[in-house]
C-alpha atoms as a PDB file:
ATOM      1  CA  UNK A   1      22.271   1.780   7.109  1.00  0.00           C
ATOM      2  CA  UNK A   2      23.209   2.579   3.352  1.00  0.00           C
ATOM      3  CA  UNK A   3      20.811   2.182   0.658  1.00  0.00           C
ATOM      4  CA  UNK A   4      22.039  -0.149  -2.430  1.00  0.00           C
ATOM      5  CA  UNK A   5      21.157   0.913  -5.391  1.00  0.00           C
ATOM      6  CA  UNK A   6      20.491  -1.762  -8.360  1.00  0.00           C
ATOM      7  CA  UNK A   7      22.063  -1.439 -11.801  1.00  0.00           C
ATOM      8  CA  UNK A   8      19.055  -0.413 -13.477  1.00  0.00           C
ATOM      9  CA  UNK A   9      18.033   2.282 -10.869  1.00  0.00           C
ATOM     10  CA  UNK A  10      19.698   5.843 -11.394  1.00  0.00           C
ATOM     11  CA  UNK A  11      19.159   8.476  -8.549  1.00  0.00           C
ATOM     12  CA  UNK A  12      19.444  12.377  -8.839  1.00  0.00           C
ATOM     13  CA  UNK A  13      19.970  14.152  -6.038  1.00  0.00           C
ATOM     14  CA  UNK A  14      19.601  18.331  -6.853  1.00  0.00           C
ATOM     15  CA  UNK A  15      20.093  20.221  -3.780  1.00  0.00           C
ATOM     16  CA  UNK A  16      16.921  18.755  -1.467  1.00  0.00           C
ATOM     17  CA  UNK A  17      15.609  16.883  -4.307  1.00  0.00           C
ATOM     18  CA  UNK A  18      15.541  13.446  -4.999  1.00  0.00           C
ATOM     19  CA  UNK A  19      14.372  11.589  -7.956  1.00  0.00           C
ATOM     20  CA  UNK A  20      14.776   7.812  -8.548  1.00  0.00           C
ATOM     21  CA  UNK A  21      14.653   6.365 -12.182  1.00  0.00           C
ATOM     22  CA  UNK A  22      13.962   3.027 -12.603  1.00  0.00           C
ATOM     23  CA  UNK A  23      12.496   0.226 -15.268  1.00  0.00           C
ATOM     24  CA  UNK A  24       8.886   0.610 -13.927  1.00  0.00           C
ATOM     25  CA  UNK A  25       8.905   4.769 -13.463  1.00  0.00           C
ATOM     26  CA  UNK A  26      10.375   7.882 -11.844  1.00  0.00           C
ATOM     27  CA  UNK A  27       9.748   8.969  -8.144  1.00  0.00           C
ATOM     28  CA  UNK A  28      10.184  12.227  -6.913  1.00  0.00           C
ATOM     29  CA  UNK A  29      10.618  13.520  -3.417  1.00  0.00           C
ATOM     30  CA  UNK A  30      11.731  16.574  -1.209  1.00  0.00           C
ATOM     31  CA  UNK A  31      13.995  16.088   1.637  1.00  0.00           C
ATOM     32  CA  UNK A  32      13.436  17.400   4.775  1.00  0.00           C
ATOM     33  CA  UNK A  33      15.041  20.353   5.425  1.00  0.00           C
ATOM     34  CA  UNK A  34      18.290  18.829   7.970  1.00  0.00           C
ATOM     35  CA  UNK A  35      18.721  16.050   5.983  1.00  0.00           C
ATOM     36  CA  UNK A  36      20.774  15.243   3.468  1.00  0.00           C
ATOM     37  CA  UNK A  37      21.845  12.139   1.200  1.00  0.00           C
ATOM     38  CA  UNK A  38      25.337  11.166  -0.339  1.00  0.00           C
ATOM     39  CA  UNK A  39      25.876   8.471  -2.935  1.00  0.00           C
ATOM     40  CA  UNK A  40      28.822   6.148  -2.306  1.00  0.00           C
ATOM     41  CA  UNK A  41      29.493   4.279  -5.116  1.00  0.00           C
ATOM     42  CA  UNK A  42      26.641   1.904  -5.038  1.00  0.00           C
ATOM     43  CA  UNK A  43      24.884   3.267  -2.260  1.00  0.00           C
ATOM     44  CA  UNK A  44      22.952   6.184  -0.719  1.00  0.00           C
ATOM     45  CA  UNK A  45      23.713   6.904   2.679  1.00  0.00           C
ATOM     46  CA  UNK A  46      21.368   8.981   4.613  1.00  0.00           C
ATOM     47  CA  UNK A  47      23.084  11.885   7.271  1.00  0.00           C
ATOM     48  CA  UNK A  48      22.032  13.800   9.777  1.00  0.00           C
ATOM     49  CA  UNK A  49      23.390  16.957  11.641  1.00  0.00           C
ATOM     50  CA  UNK A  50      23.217  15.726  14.698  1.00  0.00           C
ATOM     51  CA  UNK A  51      21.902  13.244  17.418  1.00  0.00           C
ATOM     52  CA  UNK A  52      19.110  15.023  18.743  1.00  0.00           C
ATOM     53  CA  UNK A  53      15.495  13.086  18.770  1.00  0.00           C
ATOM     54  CA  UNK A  54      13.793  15.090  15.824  1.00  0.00           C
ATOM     55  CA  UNK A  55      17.034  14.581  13.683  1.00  0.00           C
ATOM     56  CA  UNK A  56      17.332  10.879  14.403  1.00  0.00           C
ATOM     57  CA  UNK A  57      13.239  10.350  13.539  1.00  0.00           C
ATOM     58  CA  UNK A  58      13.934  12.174  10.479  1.00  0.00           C
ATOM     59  CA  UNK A  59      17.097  10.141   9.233  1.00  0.00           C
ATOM     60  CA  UNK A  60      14.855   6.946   9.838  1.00  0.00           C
ATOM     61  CA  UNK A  61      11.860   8.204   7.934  1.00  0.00           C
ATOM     62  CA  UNK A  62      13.830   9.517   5.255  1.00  0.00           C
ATOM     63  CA  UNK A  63      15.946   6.446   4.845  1.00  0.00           C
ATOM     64  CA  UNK A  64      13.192   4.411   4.511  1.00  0.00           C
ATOM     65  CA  UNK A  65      10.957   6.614   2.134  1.00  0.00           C
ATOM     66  CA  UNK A  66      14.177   6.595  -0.125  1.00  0.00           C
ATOM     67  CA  UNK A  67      14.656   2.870   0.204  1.00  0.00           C
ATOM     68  CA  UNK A  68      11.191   2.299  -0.665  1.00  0.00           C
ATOM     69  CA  UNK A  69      11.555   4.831  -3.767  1.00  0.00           C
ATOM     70  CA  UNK A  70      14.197   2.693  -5.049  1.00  0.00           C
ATOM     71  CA  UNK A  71      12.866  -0.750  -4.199  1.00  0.00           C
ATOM     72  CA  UNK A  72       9.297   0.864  -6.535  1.00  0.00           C
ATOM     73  CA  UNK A  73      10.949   2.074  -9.664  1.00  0.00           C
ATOM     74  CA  UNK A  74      12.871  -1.406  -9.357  1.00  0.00           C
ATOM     75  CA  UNK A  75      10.243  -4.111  -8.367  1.00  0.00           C
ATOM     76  CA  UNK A  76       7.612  -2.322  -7.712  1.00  0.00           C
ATOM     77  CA  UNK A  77       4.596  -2.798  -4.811  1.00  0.00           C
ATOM     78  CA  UNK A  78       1.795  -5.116  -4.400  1.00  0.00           C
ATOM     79  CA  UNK A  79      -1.105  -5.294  -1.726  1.00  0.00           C
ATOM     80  CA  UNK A  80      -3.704  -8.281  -2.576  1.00  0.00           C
ATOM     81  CA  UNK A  81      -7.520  -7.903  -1.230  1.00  0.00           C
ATOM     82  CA  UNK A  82     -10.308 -10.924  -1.428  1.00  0.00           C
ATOM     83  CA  UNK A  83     -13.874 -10.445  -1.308  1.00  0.00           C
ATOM     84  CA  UNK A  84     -15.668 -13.024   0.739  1.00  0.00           C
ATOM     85  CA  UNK A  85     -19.344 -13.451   1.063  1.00  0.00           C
ATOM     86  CA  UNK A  86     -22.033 -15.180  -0.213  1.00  0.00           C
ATOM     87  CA  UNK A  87     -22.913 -13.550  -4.204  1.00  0.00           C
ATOM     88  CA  UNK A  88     -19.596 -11.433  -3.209  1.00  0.00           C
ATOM     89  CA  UNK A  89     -18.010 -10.490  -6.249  1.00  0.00           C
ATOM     90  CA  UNK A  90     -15.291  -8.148  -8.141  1.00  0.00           C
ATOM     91  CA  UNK A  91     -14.982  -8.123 -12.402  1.00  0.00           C
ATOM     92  CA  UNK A  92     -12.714  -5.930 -13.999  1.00  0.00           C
ATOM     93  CA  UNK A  93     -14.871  -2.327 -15.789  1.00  0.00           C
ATOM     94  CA  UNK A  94     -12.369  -0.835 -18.134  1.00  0.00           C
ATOM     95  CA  UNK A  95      -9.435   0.470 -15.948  1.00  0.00           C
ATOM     96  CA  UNK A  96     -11.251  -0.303 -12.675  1.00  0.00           C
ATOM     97  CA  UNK A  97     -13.038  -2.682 -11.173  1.00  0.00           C
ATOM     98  CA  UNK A  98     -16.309  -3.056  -9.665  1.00  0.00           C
ATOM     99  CA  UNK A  99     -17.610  -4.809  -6.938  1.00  0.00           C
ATOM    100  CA  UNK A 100     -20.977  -6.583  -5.833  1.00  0.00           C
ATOM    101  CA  UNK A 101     -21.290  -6.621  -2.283  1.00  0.00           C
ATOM    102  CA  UNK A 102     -25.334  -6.971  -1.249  1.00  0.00           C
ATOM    103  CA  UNK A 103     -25.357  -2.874  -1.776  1.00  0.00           C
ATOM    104  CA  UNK A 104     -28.513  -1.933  -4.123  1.00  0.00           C
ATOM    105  CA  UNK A 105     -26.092  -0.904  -6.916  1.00  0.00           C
ATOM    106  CA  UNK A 106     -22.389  -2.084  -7.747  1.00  0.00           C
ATOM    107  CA  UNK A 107     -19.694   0.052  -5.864  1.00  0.00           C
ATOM    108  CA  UNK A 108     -17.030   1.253  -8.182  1.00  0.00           C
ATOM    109  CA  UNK A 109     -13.745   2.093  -7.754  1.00  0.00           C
ATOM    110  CA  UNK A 110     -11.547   4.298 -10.302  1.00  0.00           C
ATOM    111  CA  UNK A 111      -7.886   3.469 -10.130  1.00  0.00           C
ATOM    112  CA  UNK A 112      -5.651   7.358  -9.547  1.00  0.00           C
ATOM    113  CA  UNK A 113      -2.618   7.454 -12.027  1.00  0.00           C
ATOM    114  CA  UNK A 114      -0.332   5.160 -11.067  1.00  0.00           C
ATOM    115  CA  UNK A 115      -2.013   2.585  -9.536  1.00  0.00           C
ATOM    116  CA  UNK A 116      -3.144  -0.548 -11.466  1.00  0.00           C
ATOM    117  CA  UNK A 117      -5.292  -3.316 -10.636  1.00  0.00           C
ATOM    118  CA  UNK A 118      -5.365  -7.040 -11.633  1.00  0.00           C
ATOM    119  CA  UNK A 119      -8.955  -8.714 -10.873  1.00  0.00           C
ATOM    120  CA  UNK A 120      -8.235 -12.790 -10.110  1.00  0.00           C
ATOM    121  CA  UNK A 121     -10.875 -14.952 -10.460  1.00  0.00           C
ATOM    122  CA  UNK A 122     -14.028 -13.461  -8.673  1.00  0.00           C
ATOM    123  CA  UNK A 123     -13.150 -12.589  -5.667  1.00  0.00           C
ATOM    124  CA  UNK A 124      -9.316 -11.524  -5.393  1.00  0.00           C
ATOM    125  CA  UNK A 125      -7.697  -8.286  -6.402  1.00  0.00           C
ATOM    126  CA  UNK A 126      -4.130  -7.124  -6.459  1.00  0.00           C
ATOM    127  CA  UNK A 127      -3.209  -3.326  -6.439  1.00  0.00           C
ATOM    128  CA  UNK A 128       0.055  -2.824  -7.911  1.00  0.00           C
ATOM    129  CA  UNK A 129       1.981   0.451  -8.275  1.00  0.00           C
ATOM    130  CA  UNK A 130       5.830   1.806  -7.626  1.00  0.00           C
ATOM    131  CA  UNK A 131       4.715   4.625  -4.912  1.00  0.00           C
ATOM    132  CA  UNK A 132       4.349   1.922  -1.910  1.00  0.00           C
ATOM    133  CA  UNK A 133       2.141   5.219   0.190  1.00  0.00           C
ATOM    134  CA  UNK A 134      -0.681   5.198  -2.882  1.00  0.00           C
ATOM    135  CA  UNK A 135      -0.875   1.537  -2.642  1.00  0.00           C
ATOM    136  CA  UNK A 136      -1.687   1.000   0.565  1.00  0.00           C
ATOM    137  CA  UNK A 137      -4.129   4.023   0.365  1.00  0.00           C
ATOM    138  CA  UNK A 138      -5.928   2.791  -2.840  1.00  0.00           C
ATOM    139  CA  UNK A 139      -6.123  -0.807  -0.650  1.00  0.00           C
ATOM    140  CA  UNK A 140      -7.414   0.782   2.529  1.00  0.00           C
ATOM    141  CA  UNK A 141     -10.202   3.149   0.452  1.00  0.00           C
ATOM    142  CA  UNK A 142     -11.135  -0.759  -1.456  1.00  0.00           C
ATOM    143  CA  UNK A 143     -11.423  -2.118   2.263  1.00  0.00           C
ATOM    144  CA  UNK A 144     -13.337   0.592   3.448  1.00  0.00           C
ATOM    145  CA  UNK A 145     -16.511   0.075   0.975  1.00  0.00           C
ATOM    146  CA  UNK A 146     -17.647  -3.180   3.285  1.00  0.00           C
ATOM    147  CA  UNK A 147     -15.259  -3.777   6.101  1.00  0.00           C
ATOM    148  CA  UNK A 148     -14.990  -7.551   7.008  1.00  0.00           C
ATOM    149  CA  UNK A 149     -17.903  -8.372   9.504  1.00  0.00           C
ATOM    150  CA  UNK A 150     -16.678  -9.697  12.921  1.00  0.00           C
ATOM    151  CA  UNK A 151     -20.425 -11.909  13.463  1.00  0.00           C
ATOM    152  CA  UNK A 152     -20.827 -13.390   9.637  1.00  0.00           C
ATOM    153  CA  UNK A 153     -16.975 -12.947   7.882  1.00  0.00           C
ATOM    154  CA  UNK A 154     -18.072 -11.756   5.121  1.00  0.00           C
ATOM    155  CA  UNK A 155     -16.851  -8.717   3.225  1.00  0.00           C
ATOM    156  CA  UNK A 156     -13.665  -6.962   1.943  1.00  0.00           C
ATOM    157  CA  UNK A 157     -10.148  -7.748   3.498  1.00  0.00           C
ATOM    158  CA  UNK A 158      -6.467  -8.249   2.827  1.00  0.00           C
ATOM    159  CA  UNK A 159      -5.071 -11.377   1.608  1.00  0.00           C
ATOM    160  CA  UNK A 160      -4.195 -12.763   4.677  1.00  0.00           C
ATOM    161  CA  UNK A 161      -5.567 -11.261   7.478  1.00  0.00           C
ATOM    162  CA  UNK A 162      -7.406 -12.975  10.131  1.00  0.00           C
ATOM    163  CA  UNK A 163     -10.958 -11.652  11.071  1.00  0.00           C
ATOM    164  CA  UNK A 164     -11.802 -13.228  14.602  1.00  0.00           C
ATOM    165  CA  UNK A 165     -15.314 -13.992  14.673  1.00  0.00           C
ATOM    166  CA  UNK A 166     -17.472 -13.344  17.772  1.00  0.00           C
ATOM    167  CA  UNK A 167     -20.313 -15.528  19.011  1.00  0.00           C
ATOM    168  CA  UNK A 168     -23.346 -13.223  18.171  1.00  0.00           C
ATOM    169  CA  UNK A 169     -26.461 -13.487  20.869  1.00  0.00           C
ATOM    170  CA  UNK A 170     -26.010 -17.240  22.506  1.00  0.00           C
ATOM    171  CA  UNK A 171     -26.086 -15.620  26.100  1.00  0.00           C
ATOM    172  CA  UNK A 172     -29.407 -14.282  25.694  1.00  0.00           C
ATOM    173  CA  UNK A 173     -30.798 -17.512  24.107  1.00  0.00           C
ATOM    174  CA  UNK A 174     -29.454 -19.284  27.836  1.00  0.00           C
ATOM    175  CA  UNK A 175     -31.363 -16.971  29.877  1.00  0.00           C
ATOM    176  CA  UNK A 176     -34.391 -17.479  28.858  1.00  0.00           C
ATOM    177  CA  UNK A 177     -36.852 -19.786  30.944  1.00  0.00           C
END
């Protein structure tokens, strides 16, 4: 499946080398070492030398790390946490943020180059970057800090996702006589 490659994106490719120029930054990234990628007018195709598993895993993986290079330096990638709990909170501290979750001292998190966050209100945050992998990381590391409780709800999560709540110790209040 070919790549398409907006107007304002411009791709190198130098031998195993890729790098993607775009509006929002420059990407760089190493092929692996069967693979190799041809621009057709306003496309990059991906090919492989031949049909055997490891060859056909790699074409998919590197299609799709390319694709997302191109889709970063063009529009960029987003992943949006809330904070949910009762005196839960985030604020903004310079480049990072810093969150009040219950802990005895405010956890703080340090954004890595390239990686920017925008605090919403008090209890949303949006991590925004081109490299789609250090996105997701930077989310997962925020998540990490206070997991969202299955028994109370409360704590950090995705925008989005569902935290199924379990029913805590009824049975053992039924037993007793």
């Amino acid at each position: 499946m070919p790549i398409p490659i907006p107007s304002q994106v411009k791709v190198e490719i130098e031998g195993s080398i890729v790098r993607v120029h775009g509006p929002k930054g420059v990407l760089e990234w190493s092929l692996p070492q069967d693979m190799a990628i041809v621009r057709e007018d306003a496309q990059l195709v991906v090919q492989r030398p031949s049909d055997s598993g490891l060859h056909r895993s790699l074409h998919g993986l590197t299609r799709s790390l390319v694709a997302n290079m191109v889709q970063g330096v063009s529009q960029g990638f987003e992943k949006s946490i809330e904070v949910s709990g009762v005196g839960y909170r985030v604020q903004k501290k310079g480049q990072g943020v810093s969150f009040q979750l219950g802990f005895s001292h405010p956890a703080e998190v340090v954004p890595p180059a390239g990686i920017e966050f925008v605090v919403e209100g008090t209890t949303r945050v949006k991590v925004m970057g081109i490299n789609k992998e250090l996105v997701g990381q930077v989310a997962a590391r925020i998540r990490a800090i206070a997991p969202p409780d299955h028994y109370k709800g409360k704590g950090i999560r995705y925008t989005g996702e569902v935290v199924r709540l379990k029913a805590g110790k009824a049975g053992k209040v039924a037993r007793k006589k």
